[in-house]
C-alpha atoms as a PDB file:
ATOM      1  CA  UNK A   1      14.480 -40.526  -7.164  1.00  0.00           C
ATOM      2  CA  UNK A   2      14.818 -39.120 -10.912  1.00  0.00           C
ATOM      3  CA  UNK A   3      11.950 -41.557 -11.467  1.00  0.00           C
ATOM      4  CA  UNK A   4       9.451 -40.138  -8.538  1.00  0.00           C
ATOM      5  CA  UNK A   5      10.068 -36.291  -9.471  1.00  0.00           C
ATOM      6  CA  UNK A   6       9.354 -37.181 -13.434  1.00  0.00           C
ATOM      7  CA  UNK A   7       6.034 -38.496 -12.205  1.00  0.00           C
ATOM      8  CA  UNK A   8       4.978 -34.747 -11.287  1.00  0.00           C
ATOM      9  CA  UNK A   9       3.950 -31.722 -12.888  1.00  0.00           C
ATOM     10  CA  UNK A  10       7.371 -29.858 -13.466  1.00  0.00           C
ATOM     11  CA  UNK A  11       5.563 -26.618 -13.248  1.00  0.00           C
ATOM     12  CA  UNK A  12       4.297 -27.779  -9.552  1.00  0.00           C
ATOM     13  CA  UNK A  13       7.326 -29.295  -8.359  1.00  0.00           C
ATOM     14  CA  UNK A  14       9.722 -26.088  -9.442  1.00  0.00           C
ATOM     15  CA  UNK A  15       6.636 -23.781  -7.874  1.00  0.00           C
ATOM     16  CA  UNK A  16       6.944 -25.458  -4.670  1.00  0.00           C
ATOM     17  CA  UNK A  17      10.606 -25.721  -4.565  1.00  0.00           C
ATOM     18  CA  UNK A  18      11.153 -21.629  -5.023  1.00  0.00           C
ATOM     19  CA  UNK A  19       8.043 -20.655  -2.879  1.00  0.00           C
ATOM     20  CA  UNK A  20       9.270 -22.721   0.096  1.00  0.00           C
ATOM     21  CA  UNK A  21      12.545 -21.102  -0.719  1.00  0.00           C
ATOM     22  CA  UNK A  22      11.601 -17.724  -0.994  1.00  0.00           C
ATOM     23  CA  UNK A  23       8.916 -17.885   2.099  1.00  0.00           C
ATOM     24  CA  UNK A  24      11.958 -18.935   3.705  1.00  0.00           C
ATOM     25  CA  UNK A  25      13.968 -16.580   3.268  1.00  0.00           C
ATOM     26  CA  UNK A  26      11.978 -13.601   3.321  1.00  0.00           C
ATOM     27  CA  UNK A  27      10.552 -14.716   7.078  1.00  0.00           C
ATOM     28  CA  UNK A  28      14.465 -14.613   7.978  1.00  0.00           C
ATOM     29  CA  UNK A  29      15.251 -11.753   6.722  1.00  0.00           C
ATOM     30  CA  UNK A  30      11.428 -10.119   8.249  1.00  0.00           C
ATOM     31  CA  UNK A  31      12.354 -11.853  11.714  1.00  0.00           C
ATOM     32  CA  UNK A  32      16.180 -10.146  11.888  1.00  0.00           C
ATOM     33  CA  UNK A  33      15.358  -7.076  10.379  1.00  0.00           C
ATOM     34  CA  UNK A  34      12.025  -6.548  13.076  1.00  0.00           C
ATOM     35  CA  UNK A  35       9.741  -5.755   9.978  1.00  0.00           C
ATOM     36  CA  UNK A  36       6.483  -5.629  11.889  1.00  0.00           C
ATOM     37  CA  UNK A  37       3.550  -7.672   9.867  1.00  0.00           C
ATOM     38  CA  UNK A  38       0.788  -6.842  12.089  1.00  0.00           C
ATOM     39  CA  UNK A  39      -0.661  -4.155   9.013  1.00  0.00           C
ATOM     40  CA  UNK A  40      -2.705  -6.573   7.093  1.00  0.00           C
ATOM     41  CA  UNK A  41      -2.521  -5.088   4.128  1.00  0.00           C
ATOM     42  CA  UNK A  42       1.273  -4.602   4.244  1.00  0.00           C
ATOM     43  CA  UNK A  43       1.367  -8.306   5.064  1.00  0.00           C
ATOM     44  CA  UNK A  44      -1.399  -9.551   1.989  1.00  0.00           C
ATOM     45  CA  UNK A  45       1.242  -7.402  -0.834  1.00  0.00           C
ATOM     46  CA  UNK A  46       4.380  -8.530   1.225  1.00  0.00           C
ATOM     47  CA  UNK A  47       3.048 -12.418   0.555  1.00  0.00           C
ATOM     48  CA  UNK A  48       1.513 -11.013  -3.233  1.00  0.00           C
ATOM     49  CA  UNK A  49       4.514 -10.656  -4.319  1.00  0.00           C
ATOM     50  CA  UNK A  50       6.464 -13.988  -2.511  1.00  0.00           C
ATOM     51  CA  UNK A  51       3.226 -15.994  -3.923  1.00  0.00           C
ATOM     52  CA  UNK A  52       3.136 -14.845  -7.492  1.00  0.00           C
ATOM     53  CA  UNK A  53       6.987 -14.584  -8.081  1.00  0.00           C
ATOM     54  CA  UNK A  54       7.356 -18.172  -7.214  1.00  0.00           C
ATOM     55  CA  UNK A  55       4.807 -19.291  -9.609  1.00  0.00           C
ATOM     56  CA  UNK A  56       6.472 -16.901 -12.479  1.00  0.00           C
ATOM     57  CA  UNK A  57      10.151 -17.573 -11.219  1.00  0.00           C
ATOM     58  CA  UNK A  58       8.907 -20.977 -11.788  1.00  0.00           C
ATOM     59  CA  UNK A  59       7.142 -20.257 -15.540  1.00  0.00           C
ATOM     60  CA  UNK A  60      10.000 -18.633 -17.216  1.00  0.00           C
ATOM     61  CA  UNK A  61      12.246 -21.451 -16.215  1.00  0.00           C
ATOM     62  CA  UNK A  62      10.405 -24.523 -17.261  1.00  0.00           C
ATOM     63  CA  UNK A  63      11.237 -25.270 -20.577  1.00  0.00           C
ATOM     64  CA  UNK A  64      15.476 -25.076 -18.767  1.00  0.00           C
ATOM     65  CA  UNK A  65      14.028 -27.499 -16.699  1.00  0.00           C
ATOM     66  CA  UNK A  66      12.368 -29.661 -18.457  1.00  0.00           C
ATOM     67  CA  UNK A  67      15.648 -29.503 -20.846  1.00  0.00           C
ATOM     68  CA  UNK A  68      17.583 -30.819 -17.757  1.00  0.00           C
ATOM     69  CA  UNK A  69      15.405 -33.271 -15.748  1.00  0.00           C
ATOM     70  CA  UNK A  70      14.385 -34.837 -19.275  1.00  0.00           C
ATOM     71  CA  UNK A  71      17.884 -34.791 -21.127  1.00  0.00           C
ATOM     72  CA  UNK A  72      15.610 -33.384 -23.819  1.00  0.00           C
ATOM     73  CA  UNK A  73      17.226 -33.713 -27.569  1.00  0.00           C
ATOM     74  CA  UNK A  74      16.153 -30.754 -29.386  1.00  0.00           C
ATOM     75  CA  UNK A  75      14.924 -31.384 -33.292  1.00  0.00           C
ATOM     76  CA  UNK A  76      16.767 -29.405 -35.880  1.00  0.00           C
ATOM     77  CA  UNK A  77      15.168 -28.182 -38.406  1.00  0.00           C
ATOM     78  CA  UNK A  78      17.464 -29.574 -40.934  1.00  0.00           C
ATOM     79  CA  UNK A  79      17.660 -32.786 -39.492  1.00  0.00           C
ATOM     80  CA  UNK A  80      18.143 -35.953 -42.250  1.00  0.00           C
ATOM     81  CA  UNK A  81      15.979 -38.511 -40.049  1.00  0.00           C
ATOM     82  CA  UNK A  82      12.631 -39.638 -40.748  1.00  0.00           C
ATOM     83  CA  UNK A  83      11.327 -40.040 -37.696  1.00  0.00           C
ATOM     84  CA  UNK A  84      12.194 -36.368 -36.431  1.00  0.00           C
ATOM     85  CA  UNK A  85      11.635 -34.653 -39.535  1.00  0.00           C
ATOM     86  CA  UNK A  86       7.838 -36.562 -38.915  1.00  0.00           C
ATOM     87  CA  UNK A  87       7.329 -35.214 -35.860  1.00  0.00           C
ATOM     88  CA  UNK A  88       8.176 -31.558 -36.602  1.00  0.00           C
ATOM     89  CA  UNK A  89       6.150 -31.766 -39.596  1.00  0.00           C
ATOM     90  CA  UNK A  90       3.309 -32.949 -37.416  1.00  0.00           C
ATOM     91  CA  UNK A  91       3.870 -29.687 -35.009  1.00  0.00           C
ATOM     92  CA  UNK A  92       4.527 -27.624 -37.551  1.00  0.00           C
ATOM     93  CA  UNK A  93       0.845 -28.255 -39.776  1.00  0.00           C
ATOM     94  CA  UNK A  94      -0.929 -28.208 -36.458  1.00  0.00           C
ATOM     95  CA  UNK A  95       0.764 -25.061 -34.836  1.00  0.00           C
ATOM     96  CA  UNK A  96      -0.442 -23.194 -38.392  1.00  0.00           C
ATOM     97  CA  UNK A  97      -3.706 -25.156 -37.811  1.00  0.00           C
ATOM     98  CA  UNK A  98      -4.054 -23.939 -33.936  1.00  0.00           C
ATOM     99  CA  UNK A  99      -3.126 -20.202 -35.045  1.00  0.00           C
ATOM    100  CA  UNK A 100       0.158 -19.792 -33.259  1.00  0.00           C
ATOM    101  CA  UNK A 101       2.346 -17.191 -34.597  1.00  0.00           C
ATOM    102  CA  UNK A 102       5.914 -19.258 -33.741  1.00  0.00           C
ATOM    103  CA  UNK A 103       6.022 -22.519 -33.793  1.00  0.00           C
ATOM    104  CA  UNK A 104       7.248 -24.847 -30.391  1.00  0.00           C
ATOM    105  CA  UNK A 105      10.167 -26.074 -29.991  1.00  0.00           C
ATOM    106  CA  UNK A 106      10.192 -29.830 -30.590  1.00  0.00           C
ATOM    107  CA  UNK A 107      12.426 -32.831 -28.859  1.00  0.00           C
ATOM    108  CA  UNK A 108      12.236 -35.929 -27.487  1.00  0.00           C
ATOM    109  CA  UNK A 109      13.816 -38.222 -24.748  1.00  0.00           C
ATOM    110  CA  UNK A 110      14.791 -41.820 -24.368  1.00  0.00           C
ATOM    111  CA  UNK A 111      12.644 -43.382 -21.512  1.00  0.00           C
ATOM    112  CA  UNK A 112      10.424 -46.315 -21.752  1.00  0.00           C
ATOM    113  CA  UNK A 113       7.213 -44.466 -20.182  1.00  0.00           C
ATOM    114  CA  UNK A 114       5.130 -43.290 -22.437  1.00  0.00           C
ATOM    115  CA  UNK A 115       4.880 -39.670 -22.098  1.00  0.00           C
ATOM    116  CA  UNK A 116       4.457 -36.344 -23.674  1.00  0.00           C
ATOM    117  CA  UNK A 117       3.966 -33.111 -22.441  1.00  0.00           C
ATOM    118  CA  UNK A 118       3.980 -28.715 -23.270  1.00  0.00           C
ATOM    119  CA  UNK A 119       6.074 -25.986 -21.569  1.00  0.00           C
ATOM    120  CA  UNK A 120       7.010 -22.554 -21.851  1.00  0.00           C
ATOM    121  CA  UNK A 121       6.620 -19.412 -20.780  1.00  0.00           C
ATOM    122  CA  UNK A 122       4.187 -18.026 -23.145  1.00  0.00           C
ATOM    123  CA  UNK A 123       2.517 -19.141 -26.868  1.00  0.00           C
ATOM    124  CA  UNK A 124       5.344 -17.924 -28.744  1.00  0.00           C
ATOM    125  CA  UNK A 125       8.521 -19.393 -26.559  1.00  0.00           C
ATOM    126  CA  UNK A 126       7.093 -23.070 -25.850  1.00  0.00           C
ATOM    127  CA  UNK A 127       8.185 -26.687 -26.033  1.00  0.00           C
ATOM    128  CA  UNK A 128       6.739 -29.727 -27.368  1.00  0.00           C
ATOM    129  CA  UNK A 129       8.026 -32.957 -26.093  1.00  0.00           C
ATOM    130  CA  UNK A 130       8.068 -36.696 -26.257  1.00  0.00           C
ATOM    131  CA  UNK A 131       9.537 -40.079 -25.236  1.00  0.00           C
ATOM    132  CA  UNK A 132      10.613 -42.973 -26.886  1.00  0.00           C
ATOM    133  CA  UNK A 133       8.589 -45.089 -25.587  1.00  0.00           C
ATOM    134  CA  UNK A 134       5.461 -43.020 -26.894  1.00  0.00           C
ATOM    135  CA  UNK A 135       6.690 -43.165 -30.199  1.00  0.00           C
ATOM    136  CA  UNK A 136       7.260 -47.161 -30.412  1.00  0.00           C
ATOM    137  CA  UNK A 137       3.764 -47.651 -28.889  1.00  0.00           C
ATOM    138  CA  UNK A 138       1.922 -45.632 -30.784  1.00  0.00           C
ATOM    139  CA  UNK A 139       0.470 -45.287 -34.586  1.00  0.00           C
ATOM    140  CA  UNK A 140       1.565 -42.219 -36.352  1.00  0.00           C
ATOM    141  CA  UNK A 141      -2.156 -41.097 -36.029  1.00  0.00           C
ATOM    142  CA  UNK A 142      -1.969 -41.706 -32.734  1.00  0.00           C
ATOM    143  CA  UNK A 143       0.895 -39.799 -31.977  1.00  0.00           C
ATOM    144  CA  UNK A 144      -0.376 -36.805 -33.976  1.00  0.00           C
ATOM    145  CA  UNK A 145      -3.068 -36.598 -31.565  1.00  0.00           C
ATOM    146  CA  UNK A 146      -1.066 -36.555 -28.876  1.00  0.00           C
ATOM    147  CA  UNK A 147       1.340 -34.109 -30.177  1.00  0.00           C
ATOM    148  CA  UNK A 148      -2.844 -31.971 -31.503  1.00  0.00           C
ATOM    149  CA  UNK A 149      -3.294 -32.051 -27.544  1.00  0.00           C
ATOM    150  CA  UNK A 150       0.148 -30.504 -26.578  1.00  0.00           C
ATOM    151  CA  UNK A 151      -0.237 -27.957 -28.906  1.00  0.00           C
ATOM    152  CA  UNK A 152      -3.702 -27.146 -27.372  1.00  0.00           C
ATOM    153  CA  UNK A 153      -2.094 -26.229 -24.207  1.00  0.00           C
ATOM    154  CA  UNK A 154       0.278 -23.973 -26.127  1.00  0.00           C
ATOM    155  CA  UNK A 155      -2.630 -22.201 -27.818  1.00  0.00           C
ATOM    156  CA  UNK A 156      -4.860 -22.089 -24.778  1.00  0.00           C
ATOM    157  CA  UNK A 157      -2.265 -20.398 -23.008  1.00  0.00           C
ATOM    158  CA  UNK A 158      -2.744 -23.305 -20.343  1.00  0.00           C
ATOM    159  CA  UNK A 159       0.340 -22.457 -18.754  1.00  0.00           C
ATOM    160  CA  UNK A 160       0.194 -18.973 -18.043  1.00  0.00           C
ATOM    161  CA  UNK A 161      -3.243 -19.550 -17.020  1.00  0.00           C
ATOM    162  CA  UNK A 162      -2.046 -21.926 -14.727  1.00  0.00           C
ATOM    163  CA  UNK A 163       0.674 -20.132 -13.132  1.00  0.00           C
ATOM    164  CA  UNK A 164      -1.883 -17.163 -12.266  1.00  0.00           C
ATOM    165  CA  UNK A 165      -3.836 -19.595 -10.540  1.00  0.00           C
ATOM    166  CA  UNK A 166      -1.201 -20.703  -9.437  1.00  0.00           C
ATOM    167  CA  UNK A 167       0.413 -18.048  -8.112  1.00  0.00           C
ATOM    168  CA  UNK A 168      -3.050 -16.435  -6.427  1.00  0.00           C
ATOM    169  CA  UNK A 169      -3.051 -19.697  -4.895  1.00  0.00           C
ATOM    170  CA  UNK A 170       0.564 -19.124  -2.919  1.00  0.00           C
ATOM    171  CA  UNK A 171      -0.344 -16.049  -1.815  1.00  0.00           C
ATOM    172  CA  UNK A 172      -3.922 -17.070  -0.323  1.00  0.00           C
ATOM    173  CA  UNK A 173      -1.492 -20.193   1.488  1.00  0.00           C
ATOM    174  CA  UNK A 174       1.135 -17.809   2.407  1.00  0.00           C
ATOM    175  CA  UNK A 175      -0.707 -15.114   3.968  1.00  0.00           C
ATOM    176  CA  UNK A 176      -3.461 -17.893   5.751  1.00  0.00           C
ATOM    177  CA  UNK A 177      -0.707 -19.250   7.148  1.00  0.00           C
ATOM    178  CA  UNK A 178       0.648 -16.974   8.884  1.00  0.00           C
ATOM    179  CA  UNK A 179      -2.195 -15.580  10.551  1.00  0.00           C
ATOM    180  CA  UNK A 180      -3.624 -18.701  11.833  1.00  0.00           C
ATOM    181  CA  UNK A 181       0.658 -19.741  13.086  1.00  0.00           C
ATOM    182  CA  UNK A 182      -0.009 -15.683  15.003  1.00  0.00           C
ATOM    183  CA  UNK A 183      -3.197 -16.817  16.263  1.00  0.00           C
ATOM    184  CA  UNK A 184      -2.085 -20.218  17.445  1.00  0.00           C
ATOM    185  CA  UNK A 185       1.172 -18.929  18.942  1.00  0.00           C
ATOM    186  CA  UNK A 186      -0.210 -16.447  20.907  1.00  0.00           C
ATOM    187  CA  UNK A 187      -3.354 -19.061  22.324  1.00  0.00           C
ATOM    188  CA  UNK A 188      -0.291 -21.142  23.470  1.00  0.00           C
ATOM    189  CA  UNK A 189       2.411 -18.382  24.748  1.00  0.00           C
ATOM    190  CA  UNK A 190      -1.130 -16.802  26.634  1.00  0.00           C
ATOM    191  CA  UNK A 191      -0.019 -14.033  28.822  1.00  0.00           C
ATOM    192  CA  UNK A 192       3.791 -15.243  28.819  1.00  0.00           C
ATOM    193  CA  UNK A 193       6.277 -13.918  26.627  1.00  0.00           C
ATOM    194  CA  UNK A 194       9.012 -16.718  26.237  1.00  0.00           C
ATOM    195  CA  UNK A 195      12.366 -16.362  24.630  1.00  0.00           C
ATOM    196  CA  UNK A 196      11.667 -18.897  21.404  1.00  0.00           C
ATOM    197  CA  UNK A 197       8.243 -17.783  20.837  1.00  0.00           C
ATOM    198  CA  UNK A 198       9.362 -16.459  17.469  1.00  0.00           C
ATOM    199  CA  UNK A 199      11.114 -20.210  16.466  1.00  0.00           C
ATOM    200  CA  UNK A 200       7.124 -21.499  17.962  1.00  0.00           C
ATOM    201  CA  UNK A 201       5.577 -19.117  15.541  1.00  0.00           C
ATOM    202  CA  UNK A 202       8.051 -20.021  12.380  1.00  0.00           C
ATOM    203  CA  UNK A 203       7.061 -23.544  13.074  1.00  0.00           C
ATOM    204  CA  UNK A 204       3.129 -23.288  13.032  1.00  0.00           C
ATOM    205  CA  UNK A 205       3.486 -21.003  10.251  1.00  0.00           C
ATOM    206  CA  UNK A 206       5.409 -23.858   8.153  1.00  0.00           C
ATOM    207  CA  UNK A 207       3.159 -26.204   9.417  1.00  0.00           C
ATOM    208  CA  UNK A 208      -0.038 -24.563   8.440  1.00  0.00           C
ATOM    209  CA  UNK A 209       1.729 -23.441   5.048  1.00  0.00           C
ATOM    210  CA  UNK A 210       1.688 -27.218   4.283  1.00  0.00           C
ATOM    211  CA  UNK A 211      -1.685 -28.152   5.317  1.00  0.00           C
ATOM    212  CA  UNK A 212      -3.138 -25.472   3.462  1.00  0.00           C
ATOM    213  CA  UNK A 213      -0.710 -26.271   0.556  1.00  0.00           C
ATOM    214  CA  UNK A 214      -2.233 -29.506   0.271  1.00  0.00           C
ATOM    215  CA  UNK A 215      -5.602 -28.002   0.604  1.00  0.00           C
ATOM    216  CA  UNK A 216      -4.438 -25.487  -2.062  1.00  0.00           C
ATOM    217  CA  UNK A 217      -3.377 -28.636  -4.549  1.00  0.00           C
ATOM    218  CA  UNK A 218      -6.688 -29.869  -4.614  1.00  0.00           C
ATOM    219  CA  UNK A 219      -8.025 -26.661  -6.298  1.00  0.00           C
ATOM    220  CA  UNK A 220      -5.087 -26.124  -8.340  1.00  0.00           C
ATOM    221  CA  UNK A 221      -5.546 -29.812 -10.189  1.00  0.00           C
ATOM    222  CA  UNK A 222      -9.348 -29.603 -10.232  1.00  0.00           C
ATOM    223  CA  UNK A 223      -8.935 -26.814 -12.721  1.00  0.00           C
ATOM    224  CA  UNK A 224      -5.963 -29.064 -14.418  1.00  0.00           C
ATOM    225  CA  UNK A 225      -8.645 -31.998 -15.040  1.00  0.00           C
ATOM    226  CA  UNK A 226     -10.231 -29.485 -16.819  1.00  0.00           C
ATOM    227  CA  UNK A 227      -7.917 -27.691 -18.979  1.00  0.00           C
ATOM    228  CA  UNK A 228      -6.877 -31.563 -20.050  1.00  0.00           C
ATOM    229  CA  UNK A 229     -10.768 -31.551 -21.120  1.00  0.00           C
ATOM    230  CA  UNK A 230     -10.084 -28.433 -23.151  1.00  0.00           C
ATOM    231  CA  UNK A 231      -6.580 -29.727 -24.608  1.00  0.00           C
ATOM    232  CA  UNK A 232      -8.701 -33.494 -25.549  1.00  0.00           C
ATOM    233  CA  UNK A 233     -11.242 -31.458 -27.300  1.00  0.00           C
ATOM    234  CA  UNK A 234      -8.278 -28.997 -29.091  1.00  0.00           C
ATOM    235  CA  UNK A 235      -6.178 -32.139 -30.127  1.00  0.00           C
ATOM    236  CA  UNK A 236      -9.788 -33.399 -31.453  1.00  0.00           C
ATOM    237  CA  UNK A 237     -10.091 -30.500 -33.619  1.00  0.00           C
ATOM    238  CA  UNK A 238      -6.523 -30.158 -34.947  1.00  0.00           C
ATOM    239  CA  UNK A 239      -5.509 -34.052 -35.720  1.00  0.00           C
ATOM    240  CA  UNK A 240      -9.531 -35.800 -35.844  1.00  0.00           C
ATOM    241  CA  UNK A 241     -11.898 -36.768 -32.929  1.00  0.00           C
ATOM    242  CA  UNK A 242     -11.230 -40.646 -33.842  1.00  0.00           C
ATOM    243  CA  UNK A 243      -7.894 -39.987 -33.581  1.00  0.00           C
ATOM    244  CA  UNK A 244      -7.861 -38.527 -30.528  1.00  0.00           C
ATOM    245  CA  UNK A 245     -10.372 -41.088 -29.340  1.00  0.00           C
ATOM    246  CA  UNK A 246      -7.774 -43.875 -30.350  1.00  0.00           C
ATOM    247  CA  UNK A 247      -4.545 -42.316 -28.744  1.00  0.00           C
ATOM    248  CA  UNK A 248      -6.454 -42.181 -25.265  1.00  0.00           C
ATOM    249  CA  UNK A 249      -7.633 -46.102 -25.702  1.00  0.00           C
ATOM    250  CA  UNK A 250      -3.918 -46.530 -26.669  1.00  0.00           C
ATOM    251  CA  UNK A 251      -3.202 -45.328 -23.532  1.00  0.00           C
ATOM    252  CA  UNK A 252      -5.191 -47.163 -21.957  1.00  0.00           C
ATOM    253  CA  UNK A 253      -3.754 -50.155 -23.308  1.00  0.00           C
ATOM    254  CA  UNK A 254      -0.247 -49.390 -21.421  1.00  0.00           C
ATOM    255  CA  UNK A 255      -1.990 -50.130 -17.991  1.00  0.00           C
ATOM    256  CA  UNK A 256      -1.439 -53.634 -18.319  1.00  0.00           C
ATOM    257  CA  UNK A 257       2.356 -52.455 -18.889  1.00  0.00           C
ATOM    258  CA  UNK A 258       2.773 -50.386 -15.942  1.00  0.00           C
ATOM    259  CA  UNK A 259       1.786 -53.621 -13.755  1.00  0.00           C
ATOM    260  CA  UNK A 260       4.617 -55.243 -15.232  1.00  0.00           C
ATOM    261  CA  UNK A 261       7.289 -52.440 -15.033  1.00  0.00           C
ATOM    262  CA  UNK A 262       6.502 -49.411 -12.754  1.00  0.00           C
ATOM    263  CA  UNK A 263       8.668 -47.050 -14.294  1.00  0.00           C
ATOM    264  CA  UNK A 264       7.987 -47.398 -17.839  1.00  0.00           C
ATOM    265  CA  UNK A 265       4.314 -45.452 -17.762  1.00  0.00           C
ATOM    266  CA  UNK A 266       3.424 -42.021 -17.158  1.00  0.00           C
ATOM    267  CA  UNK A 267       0.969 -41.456 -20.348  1.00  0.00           C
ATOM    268  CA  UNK A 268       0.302 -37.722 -20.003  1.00  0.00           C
ATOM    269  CA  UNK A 269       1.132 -38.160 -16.255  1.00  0.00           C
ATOM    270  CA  UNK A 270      -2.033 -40.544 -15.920  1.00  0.00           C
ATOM    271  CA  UNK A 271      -1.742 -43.028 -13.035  1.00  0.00           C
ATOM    272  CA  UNK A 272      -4.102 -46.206 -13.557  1.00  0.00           C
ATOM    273  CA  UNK A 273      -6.860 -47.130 -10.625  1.00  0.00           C
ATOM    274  CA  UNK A 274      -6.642 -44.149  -8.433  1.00  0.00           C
ATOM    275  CA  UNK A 275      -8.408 -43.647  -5.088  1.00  0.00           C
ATOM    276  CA  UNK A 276     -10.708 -41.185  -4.040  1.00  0.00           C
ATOM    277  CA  UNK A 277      -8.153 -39.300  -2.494  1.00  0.00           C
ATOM    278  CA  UNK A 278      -5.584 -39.696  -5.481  1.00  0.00           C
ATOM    279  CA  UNK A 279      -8.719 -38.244  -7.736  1.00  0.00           C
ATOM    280  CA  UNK A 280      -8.381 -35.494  -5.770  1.00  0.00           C
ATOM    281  CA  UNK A 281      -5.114 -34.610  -6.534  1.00  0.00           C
ATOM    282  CA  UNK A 282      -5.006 -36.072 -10.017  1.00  0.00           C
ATOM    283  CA  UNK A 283      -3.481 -33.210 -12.453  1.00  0.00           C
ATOM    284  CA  UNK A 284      -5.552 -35.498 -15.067  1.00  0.00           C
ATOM    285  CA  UNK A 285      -8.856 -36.480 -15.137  1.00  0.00           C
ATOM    286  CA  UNK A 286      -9.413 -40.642 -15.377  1.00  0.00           C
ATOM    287  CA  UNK A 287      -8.845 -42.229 -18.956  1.00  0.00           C
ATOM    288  CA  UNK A 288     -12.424 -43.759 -19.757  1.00  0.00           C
ATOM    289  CA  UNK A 289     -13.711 -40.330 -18.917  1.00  0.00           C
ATOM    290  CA  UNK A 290     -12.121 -38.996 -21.015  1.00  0.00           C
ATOM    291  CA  UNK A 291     -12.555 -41.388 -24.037  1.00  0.00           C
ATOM    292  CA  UNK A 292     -16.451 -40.919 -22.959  1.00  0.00           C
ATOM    293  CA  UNK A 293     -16.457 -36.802 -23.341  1.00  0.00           C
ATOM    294  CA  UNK A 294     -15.127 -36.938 -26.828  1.00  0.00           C
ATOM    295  CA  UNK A 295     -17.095 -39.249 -27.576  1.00  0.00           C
ATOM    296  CA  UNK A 296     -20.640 -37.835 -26.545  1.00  0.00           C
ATOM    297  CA  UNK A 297     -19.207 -34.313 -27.768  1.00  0.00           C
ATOM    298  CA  UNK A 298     -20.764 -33.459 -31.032  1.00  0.00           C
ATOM    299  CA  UNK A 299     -18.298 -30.093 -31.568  1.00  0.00           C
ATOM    300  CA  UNK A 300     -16.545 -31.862 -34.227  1.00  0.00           C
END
């Protein structure tokens, strides 16, 4: 199970934990108290502020969770080993390089997969971490690349960004949802007014939360195959195009690894084949397309 939820976005997984939570809990509380939500606009800032909350309850406590769920060892500054002391010199010339006034934190985790990834809740209070198994796989160059595209997200304020869309997102699911569960409830009650129409109602609202949840995911990651485009071209800039060029072919490379061992790939959570369907909810945009941007981009 620790496996399956490491596979996901944090960010998306924590978002969807508090705003089921929250929706929850505020219909509970709307239901036993009688608030009436047939003002529209009482019901669009009611579900404003469940939607974005969520997505920023969820922001400020990433890099805690990410501490957690990873079992994240945090660099010190003074450490003695070569191998750290590498990798926060790496994040260290490329934060100066990429403008950012504070530098990220920097760890890394023991895990076979070969991973990295950036969180935070802002430029200046961010994270920067890696697995083990990145680091025996790849080339130091290659691994500076990786660690130029994490700090791209940092500096492109990537997840802010994506926690306002994000958290727009909730609110146009929340509030859809439960006009089309009032709709539908009252086409089946008709002229009848039964005792559990209100546990009907809760039910098609959940329902059509998760449909257009779903709906709402495929937006959401559209724009995340694009910010990865953006973060490519940044980690381009800060450690060398070629580099960058030969971290991605690295990862390619680890395909042939995840068919032997399932657990030991996530690669920037990049799956290999995908479906049409899976494209459509891929947070990251295919490998070789990738590889073929930078390489037809003439920006650096």
């Amino acid at each position: 199970m620790f496996t399956l939820i490491k596979r996901f976005s944090l960010f998306v997984v924590v978002n969807l934990l508090v705003m089921l939570t929250l929706s929850f809990t505020a219909n509970l509380i709307a239901a036993f108290l009688g608030v009436d939500f047939s003002n529209y606009s009482g019901l669009l800032i009611f579900y404003s502020v469940l939607g974005m909350g969520g997505a920023f309850v969820s922001l400020f406590i990433s890099k805690w969770m990410a501490k957690s769920m990873y079992r994240i060892q945090i660099i010190d500054s003074n450490t003695a080993n070569a191998t750290e002391m590498t990798l926060l010199n790496m994040v260290h010339n490329m934060s100066k390089k990429a403008g950012l006034r504070k530098m990220p934190e920097v760890g890394y985790y023991d895990s076979p997969e070969v991973n990295a990834f950036a969180t935070g809740p802002s430029r200046n209070n961010s994270l920067v971490a890696v697995s083990t198994g990145l680091m025996n796989r790849m080339s130091r160059d290659q691994v500076e690349a990786v660690l130029g595209h994490e700090i791209a997200h940092v500096a492109n304020g990537d997840m802010v960004t994506m926690t306002l869309i994000q958290g727009v997102m909730n609110t146009l699911v929340l509030f859809a949802s439960r006009i089309l569960a009032s709709i539908a409830a009252s086409a089946l009650r008709g002229d009848r007014e039964g005792g559990g129409s209100w546990f009907v109602e809760f039910g098609l609202y959940m329902f059509f939360q998760s449909v257009l949840g779903l709906l709402g995911a495929v937006v959401t990651n559209s724009f995340s195959r694009w910010r990865e485009y953006r973060a490519d071209a940044g980690g381009a800039r800060l450690a060398g195009k070629e580099q960058m060029i030969s971290a991605l072919r690295a990862l390619q490379g680890t395909e042939d690894f995840v068919a032997r061992d399932d657990k030991a790939f996530a690669s920037l959570k990049i799956s290999g084949q995908r479906s049409a369907l899976a494209k459509l909810f891929a947070t990251h945009p295919p490998l070789e397309e990738r590889i073929e941007r930078l390489r037809n981009s003439s920006a650096f």
